[in-house]
PDB file of N, CA and C in Angstrom:
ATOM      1  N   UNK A   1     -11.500   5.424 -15.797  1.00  0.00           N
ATOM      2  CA  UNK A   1     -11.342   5.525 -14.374  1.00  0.00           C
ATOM      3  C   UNK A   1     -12.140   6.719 -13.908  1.00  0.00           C
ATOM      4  N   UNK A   2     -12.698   6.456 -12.853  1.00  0.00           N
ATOM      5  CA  UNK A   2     -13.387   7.389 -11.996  1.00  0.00           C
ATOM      6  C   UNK A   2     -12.309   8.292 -10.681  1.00  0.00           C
ATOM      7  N   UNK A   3     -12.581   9.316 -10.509  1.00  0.00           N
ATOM      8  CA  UNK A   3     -11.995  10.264  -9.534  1.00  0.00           C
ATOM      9  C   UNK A   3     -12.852  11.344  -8.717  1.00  0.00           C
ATOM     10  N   UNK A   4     -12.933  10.657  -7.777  1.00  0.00           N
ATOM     11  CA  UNK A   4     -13.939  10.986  -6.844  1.00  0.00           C
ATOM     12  C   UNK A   4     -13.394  12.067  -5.234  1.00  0.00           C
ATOM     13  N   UNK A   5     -13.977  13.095  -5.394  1.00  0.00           N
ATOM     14  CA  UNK A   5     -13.478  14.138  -4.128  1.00  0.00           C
ATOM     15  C   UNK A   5     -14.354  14.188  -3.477  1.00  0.00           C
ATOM     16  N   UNK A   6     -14.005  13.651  -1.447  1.00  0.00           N
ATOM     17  CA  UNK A   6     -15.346  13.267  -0.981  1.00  0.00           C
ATOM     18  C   UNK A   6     -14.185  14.099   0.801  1.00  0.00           C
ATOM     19  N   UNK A   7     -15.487  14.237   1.095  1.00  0.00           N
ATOM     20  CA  UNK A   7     -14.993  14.535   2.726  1.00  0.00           C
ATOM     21  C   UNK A   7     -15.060  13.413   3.320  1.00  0.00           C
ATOM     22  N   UNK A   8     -14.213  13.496   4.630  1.00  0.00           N
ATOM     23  CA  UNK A   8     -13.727  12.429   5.338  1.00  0.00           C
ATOM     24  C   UNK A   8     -15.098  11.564   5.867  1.00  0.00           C
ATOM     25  N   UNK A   9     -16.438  12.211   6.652  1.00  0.00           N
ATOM     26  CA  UNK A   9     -17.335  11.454   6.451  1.00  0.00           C
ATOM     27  C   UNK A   9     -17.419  10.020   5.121  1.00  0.00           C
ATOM     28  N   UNK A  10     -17.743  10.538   4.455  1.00  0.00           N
ATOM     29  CA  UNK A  10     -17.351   9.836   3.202  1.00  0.00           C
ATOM     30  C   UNK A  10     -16.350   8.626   2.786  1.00  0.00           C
ATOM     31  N   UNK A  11     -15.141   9.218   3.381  1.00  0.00           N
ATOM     32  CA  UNK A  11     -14.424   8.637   2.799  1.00  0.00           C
ATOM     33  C   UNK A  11     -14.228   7.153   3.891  1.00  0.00           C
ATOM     34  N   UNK A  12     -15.220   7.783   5.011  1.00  0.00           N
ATOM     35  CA  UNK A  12     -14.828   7.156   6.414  1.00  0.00           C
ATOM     36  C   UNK A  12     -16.058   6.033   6.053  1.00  0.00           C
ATOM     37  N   UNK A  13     -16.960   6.499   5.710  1.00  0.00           N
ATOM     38  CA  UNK A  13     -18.067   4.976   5.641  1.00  0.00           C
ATOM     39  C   UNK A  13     -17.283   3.956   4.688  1.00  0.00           C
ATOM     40  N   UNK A  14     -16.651   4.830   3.631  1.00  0.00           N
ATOM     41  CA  UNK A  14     -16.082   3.900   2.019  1.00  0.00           C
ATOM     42  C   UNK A  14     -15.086   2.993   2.833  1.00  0.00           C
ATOM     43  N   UNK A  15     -14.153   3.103   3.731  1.00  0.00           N
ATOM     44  CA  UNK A  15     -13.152   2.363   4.459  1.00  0.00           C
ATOM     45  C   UNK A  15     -13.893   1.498   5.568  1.00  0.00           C
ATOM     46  N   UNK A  16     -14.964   1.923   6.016  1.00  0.00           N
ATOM     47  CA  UNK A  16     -15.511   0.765   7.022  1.00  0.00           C
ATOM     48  C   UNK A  16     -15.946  -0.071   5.953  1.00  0.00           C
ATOM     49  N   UNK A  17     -16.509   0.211   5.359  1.00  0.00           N
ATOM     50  CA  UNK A  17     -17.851  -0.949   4.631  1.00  0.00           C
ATOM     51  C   UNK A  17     -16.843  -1.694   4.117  1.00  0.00           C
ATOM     52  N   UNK A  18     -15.529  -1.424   3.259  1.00  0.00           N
ATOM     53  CA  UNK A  18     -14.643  -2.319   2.417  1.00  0.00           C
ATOM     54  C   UNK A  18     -14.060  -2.609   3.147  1.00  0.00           C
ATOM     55  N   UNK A  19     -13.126  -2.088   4.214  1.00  0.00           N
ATOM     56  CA  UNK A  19     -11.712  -2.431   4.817  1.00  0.00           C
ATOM     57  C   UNK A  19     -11.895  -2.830   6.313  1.00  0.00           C
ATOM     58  N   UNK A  20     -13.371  -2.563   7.169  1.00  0.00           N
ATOM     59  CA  UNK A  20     -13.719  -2.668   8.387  1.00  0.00           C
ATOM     60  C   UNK A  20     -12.485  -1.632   8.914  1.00  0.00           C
ATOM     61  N   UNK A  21     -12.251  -0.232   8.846  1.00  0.00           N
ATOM     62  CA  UNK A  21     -11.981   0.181   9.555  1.00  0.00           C
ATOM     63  C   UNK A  21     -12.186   1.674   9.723  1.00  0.00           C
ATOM     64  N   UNK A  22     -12.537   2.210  10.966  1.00  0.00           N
ATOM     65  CA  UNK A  22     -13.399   3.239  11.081  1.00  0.00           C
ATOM     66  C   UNK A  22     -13.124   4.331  11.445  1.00  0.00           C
ATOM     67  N   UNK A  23     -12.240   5.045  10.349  1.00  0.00           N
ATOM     68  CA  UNK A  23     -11.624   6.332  10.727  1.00  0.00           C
ATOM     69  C   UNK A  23     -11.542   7.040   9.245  1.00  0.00           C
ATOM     70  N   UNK A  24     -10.988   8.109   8.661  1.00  0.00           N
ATOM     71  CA  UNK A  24     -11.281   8.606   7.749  1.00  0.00           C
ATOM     72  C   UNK A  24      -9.755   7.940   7.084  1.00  0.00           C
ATOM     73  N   UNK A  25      -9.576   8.172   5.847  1.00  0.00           N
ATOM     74  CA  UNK A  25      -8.069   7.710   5.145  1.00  0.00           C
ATOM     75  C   UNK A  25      -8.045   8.970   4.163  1.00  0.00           C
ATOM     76  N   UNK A  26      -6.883   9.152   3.548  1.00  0.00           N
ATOM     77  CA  UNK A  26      -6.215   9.515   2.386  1.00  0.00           C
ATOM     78  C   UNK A  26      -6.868   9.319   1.285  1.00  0.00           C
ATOM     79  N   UNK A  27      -6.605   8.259   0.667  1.00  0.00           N
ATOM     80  CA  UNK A  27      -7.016   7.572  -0.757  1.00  0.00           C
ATOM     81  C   UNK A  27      -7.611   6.411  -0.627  1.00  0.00           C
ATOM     82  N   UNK A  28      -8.355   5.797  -1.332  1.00  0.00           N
ATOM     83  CA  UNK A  28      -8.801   4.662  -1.424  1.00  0.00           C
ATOM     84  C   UNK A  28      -9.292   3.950  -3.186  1.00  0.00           C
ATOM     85  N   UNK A  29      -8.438   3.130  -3.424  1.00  0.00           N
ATOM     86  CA  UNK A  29      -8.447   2.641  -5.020  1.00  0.00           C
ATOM     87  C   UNK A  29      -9.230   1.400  -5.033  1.00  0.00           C
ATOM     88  N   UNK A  30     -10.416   1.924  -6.680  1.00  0.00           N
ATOM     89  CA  UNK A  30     -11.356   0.369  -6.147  1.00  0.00           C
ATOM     90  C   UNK A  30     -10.908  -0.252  -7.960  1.00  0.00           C
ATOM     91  N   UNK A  31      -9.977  -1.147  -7.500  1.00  0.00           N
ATOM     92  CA  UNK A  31      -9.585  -2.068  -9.294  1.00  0.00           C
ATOM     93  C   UNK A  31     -10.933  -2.463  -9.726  1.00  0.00           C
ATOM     94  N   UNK A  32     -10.547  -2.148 -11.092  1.00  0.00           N
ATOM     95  CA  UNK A  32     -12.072  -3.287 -11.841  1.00  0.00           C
ATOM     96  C   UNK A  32     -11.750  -4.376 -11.640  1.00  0.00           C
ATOM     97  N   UNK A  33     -10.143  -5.376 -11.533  1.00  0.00           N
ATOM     98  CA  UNK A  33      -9.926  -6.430 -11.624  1.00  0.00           C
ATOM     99  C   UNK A  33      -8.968  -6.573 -10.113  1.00  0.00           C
ATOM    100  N   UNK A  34      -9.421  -7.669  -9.636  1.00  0.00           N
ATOM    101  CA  UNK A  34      -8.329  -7.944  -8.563  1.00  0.00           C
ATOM    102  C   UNK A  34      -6.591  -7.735  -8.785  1.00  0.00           C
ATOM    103  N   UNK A  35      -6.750  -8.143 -10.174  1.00  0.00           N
ATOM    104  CA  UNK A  35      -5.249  -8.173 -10.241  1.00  0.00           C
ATOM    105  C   UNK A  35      -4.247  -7.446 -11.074  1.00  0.00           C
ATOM    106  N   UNK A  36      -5.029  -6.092 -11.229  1.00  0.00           N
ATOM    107  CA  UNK A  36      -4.801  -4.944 -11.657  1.00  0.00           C
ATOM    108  C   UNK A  36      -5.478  -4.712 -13.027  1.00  0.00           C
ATOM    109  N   UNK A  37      -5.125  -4.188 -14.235  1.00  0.00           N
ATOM    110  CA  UNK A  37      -6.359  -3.514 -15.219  1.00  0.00           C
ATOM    111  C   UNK A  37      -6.993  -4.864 -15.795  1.00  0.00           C
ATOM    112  N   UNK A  38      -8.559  -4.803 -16.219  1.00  0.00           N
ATOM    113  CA  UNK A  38      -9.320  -5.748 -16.567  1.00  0.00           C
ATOM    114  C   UNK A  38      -8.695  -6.582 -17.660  1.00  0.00           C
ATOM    115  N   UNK A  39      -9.106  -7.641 -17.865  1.00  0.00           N
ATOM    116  CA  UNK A  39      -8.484  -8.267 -18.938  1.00  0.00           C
ATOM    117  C   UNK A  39      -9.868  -7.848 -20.201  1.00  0.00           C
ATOM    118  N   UNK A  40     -11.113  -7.920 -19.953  1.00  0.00           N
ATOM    119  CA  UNK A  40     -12.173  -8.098 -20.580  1.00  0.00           C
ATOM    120  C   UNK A  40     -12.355  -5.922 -20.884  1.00  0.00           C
ATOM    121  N   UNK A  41     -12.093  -5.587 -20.272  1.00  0.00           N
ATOM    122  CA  UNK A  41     -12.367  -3.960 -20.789  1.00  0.00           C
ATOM    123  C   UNK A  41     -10.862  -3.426 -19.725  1.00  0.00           C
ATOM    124  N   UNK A  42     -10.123  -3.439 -20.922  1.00  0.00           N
ATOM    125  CA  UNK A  42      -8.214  -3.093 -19.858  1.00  0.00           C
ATOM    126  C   UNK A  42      -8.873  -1.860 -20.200  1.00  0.00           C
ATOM    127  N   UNK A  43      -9.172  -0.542 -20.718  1.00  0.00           N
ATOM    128  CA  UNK A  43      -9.578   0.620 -20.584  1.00  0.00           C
ATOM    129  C   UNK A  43      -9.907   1.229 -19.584  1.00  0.00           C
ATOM    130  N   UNK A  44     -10.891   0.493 -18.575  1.00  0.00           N
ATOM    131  CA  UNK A  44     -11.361   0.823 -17.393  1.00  0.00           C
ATOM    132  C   UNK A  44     -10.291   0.245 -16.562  1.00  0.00           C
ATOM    133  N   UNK A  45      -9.832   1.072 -15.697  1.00  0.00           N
ATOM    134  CA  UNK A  45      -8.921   1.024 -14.704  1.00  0.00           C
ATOM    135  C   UNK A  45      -9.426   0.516 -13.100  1.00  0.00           C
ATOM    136  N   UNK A  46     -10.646   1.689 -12.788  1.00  0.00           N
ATOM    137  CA  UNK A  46     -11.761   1.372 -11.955  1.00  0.00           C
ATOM    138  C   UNK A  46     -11.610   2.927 -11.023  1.00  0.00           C
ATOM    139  N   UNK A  47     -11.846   3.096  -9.812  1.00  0.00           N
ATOM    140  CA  UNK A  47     -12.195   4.131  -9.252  1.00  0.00           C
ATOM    141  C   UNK A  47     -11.014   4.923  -8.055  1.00  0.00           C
ATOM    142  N   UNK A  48     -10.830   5.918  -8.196  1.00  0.00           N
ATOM    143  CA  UNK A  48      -9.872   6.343  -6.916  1.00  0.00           C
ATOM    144  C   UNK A  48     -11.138   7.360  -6.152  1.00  0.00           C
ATOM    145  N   UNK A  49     -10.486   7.179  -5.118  1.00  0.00           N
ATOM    146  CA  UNK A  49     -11.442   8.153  -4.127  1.00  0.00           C
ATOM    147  C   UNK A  49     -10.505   9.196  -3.124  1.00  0.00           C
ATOM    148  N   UNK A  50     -10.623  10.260  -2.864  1.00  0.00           N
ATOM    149  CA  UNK A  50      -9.816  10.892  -2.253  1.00  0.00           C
ATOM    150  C   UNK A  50     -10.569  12.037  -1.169  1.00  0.00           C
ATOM    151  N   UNK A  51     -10.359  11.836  -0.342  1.00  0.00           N
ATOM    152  CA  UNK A  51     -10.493  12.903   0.803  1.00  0.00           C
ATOM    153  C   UNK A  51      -9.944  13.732   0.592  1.00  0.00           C
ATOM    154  N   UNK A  52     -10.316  15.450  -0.193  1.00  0.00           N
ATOM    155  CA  UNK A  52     -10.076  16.588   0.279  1.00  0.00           C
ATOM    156  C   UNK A  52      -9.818  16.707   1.346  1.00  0.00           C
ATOM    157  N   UNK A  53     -10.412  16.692   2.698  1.00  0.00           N
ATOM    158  CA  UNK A  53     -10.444  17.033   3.956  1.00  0.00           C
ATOM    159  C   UNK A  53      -8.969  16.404   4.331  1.00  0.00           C
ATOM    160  N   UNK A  54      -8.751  15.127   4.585  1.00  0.00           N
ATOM    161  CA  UNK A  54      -7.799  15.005   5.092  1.00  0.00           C
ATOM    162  C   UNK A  54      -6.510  15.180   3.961  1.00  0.00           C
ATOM    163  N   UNK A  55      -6.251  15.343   2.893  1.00  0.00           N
ATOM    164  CA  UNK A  55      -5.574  15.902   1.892  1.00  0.00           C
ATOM    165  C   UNK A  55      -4.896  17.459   2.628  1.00  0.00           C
ATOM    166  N   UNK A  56      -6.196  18.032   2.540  1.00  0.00           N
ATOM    167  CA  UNK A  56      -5.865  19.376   3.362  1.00  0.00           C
ATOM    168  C   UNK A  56      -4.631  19.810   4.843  1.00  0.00           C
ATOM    169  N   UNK A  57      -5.393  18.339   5.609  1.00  0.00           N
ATOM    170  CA  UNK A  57      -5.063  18.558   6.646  1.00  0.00           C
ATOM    171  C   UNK A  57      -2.961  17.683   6.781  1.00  0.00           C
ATOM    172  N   UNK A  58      -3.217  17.307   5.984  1.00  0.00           N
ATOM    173  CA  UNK A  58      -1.910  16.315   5.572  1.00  0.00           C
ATOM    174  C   UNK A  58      -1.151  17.974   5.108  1.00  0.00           C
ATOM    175  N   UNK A  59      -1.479  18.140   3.883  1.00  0.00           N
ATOM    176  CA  UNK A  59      -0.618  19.664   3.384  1.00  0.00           C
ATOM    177  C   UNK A  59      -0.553  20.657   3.959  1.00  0.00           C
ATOM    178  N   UNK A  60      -1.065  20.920   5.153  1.00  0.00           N
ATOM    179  CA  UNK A  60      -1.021  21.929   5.635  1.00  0.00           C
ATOM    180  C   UNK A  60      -0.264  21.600   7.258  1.00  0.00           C
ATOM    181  N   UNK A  61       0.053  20.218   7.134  1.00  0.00           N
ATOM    182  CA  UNK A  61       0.845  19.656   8.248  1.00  0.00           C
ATOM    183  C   UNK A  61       2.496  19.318   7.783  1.00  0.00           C
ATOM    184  N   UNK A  62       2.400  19.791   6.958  1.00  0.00           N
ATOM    185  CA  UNK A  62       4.363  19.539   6.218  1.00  0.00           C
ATOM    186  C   UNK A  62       4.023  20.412   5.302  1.00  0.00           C
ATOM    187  N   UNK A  63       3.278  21.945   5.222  1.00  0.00           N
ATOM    188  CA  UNK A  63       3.765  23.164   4.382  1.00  0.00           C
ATOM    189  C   UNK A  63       3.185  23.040   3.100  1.00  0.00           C
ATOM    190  N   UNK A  64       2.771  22.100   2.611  1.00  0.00           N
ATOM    191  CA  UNK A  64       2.388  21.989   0.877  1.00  0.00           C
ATOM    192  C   UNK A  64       1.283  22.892   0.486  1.00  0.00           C
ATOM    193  N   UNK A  65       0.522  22.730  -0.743  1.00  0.00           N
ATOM    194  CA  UNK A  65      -0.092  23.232  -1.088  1.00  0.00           C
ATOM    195  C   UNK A  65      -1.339  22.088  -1.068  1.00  0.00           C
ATOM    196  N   UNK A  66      -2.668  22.275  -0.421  1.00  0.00           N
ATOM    197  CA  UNK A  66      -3.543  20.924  -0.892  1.00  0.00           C
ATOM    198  C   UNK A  66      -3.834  20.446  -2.173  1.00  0.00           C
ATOM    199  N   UNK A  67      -3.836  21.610  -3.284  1.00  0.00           N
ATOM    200  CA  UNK A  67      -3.832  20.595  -4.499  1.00  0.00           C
ATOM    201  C   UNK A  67      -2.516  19.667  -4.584  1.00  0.00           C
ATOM    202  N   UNK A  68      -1.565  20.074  -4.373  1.00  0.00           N
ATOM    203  CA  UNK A  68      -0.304  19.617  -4.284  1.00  0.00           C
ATOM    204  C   UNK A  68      -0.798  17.982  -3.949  1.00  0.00           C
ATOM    205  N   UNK A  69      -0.850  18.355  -2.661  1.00  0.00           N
ATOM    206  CA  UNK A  69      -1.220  16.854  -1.638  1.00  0.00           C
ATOM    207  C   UNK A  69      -2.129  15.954  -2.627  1.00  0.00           C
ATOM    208  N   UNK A  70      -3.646  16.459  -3.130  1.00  0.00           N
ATOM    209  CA  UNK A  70      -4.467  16.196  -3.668  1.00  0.00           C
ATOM    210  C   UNK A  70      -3.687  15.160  -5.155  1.00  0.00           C
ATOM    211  N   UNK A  71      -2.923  16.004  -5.930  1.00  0.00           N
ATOM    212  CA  UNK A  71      -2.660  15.319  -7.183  1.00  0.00           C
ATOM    213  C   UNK A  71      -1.889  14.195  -6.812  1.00  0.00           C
ATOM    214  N   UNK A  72      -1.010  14.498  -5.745  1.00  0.00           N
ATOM    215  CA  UNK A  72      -0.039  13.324  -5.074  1.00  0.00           C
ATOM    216  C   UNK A  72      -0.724  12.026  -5.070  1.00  0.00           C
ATOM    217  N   UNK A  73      -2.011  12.197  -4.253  1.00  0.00           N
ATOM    218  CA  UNK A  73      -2.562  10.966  -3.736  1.00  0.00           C
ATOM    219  C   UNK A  73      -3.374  10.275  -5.446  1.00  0.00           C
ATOM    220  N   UNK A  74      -3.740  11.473  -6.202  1.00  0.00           N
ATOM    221  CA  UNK A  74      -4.278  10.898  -7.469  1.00  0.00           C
ATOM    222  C   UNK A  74      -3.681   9.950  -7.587  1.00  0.00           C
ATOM    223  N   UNK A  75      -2.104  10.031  -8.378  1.00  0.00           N
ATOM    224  CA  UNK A  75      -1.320   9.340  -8.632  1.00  0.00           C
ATOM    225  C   UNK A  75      -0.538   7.967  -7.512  1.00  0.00           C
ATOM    226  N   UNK A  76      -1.041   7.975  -6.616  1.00  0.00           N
ATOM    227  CA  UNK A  76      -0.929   7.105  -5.397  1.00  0.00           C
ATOM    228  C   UNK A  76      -1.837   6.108  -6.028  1.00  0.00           C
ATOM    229  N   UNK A  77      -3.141   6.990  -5.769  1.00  0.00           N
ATOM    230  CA  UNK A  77      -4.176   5.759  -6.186  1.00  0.00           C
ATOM    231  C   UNK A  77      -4.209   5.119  -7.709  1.00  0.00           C
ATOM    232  N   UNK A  78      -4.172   6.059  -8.417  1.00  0.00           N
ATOM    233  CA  UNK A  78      -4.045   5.347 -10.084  1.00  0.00           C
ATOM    234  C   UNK A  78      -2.672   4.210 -10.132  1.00  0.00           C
ATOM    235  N   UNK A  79      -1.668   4.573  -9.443  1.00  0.00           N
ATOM    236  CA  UNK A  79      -0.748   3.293  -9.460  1.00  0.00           C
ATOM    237  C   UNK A  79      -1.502   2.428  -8.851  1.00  0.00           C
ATOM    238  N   UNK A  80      -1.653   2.167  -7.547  1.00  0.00           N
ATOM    239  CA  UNK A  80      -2.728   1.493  -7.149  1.00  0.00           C
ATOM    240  C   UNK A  80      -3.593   0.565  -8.116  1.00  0.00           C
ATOM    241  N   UNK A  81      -3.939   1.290  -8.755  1.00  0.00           N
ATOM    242  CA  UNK A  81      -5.243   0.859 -10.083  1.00  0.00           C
ATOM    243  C   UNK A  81      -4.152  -0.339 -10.972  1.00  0.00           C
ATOM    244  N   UNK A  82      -3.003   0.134 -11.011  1.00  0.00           N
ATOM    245  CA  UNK A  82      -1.971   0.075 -12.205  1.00  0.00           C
ATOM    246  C   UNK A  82      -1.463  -1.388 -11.725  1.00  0.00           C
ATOM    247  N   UNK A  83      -1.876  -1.897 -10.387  1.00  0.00           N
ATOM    248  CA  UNK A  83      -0.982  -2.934  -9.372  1.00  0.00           C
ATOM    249  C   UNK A  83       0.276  -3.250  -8.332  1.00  0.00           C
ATOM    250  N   UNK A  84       0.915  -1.327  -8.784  1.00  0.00           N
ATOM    251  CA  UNK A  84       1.356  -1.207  -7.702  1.00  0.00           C
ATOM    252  C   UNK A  84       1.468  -1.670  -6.078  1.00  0.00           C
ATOM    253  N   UNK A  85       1.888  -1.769  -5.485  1.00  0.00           N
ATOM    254  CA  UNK A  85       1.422  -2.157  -3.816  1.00  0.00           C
ATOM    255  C   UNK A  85       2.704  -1.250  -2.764  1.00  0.00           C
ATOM    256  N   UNK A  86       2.384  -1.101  -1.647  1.00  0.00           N
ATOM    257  CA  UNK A  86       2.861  -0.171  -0.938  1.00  0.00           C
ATOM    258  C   UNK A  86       3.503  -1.145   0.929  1.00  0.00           C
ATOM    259  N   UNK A  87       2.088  -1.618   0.704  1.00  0.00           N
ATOM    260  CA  UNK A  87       1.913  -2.449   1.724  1.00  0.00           C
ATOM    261  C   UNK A  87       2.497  -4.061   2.083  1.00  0.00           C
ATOM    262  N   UNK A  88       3.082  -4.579   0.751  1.00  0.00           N
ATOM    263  CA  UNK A  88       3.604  -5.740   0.845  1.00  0.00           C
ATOM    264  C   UNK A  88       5.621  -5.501   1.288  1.00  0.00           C
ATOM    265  N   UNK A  89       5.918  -6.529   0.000  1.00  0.00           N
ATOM    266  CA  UNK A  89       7.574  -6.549   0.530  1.00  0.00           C
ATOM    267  C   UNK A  89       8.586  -5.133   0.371  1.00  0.00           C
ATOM    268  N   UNK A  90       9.325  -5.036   1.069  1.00  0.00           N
ATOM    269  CA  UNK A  90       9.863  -3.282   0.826  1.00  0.00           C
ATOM    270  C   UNK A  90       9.939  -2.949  -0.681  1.00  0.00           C
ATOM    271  N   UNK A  91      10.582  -4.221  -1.044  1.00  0.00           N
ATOM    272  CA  UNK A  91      11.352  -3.487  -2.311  1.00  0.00           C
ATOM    273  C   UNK A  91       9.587  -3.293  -3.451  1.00  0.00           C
ATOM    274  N   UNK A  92       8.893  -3.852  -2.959  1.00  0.00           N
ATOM    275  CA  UNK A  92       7.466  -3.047  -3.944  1.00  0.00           C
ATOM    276  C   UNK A  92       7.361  -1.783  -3.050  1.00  0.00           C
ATOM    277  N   UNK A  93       7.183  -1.445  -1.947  1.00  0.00           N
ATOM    278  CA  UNK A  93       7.048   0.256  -1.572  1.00  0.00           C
ATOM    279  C   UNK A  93       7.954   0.630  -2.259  1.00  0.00           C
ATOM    280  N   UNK A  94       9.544   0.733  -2.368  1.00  0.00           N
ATOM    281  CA  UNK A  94      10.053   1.514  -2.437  1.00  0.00           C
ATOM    282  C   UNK A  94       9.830   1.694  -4.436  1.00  0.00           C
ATOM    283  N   UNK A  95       9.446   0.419  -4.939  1.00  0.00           N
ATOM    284  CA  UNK A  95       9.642   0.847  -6.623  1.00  0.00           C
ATOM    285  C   UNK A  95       8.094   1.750  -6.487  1.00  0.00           C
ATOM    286  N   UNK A  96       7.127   1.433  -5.757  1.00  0.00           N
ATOM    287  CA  UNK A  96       5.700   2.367  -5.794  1.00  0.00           C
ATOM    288  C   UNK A  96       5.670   4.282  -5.496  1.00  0.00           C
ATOM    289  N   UNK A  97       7.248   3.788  -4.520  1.00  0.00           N
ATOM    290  CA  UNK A  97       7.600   5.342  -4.046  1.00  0.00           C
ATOM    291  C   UNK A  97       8.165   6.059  -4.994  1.00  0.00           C
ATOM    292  N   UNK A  98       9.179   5.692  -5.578  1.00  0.00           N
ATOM    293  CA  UNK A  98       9.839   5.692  -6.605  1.00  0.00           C
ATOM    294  C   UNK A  98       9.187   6.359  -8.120  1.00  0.00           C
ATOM    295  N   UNK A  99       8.373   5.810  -8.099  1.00  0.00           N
ATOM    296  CA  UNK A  99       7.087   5.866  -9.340  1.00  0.00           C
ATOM    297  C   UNK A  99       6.349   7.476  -8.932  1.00  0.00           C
ATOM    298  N   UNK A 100       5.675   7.037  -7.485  1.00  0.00           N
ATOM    299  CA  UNK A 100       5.314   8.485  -7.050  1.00  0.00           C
ATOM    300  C   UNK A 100       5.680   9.741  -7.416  1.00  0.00           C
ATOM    301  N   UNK A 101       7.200   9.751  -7.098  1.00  0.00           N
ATOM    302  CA  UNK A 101       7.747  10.743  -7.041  1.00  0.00           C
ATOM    303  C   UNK A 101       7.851  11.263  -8.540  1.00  0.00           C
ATOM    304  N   UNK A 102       8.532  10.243  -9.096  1.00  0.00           N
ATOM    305  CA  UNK A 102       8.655   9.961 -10.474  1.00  0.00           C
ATOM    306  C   UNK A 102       7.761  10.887 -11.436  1.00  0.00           C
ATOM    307  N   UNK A 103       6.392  10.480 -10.887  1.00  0.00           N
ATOM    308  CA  UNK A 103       5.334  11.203 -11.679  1.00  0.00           C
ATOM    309  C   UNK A 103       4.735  12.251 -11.301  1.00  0.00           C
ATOM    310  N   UNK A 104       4.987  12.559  -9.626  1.00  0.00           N
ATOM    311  CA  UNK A 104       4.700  13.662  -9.178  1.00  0.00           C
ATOM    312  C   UNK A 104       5.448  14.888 -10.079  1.00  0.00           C
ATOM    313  N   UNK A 105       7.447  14.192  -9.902  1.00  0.00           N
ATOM    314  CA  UNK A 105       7.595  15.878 -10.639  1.00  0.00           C
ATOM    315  C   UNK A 105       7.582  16.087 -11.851  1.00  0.00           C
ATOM    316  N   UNK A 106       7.379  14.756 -12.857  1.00  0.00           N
ATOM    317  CA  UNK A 106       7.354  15.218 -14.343  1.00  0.00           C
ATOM    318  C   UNK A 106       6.040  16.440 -14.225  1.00  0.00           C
ATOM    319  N   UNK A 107       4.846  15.623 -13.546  1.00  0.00           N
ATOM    320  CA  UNK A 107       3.303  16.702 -13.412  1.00  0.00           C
ATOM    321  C   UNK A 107       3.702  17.875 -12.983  1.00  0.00           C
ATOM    322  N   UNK A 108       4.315  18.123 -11.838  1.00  0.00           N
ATOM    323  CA  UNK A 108       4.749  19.428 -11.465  1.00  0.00           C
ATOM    324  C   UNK A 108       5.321  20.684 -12.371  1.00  0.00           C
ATOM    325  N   UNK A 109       6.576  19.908 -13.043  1.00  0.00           N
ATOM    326  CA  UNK A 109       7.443  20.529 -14.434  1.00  0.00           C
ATOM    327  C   UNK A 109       6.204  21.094 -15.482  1.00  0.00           C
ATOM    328  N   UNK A 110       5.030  20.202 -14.926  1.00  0.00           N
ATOM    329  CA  UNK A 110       4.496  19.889 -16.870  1.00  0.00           C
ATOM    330  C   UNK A 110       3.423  20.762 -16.757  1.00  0.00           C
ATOM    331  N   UNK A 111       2.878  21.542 -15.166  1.00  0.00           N
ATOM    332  CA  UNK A 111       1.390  21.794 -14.905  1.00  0.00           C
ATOM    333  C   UNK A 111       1.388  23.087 -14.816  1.00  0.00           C
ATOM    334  N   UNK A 112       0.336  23.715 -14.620  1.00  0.00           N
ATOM    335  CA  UNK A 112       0.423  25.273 -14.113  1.00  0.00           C
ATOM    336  C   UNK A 112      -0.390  25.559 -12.755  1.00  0.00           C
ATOM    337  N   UNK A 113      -0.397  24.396 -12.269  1.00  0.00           N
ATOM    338  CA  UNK A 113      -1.037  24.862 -10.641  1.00  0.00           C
ATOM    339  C   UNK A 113      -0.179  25.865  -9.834  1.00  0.00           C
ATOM    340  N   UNK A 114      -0.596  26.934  -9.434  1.00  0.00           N
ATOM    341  CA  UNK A 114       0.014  27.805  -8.808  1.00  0.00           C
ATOM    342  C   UNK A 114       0.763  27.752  -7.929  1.00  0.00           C
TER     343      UNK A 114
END
């Protein structure tokens, strides 16, 4: 898997060209396989992309720290990769939220980011 830190420019063309829509985002996860890890190379996961910029502006709008925000959305998007979904029936947000958190604080417990 690829992990890519891009400013909102950036991140704003990557969401028009794929998603037709024209504003900057958070995260954006590109699967190798539609339907989550490849069957032909399951190793490759495929790509997350993340806006620093608006990362920043997210953590510094509810107190966090931006790496904070930053690793959050990693793990947003690598579930993502994983087949997670956020956007469909509740009970997949809430097991995707669930997971989030899940792995946010084992990383937290486990890391030495300041």
């Amino acid at each position: 898997m690829s992990i890519l830190l891009v400013d909102d420019a950036e991140i704003t063309s990557l969401n028009r060209q794929y998603f037709h829509r024209n504003r900057p985002t958070n995260v954006i996860s590109f699967p190798m396989s539609e339907n989550g890890p490849s069957v032909i190379h399951p190793e490759i996961l495929g790509d997350v992309v993340i806006s620093a910029e608006t990362a920043q502006r997210q953590a510094k709008k509810v107190g966090e720290k931006a790496e904070e925000e930053i690793l959050f959305l990693m793990i947003h998007g690598i579930l993502h990769l994983l087949g997670f979904d956020h956007e469909g029936l509740a009970t997949q947000r809430r097991e995707m939220e669930a997971k989030e958190k899940e792995l946010f604080s084992w990383v937290m417990r486990s890391s030495r980011l300041p």
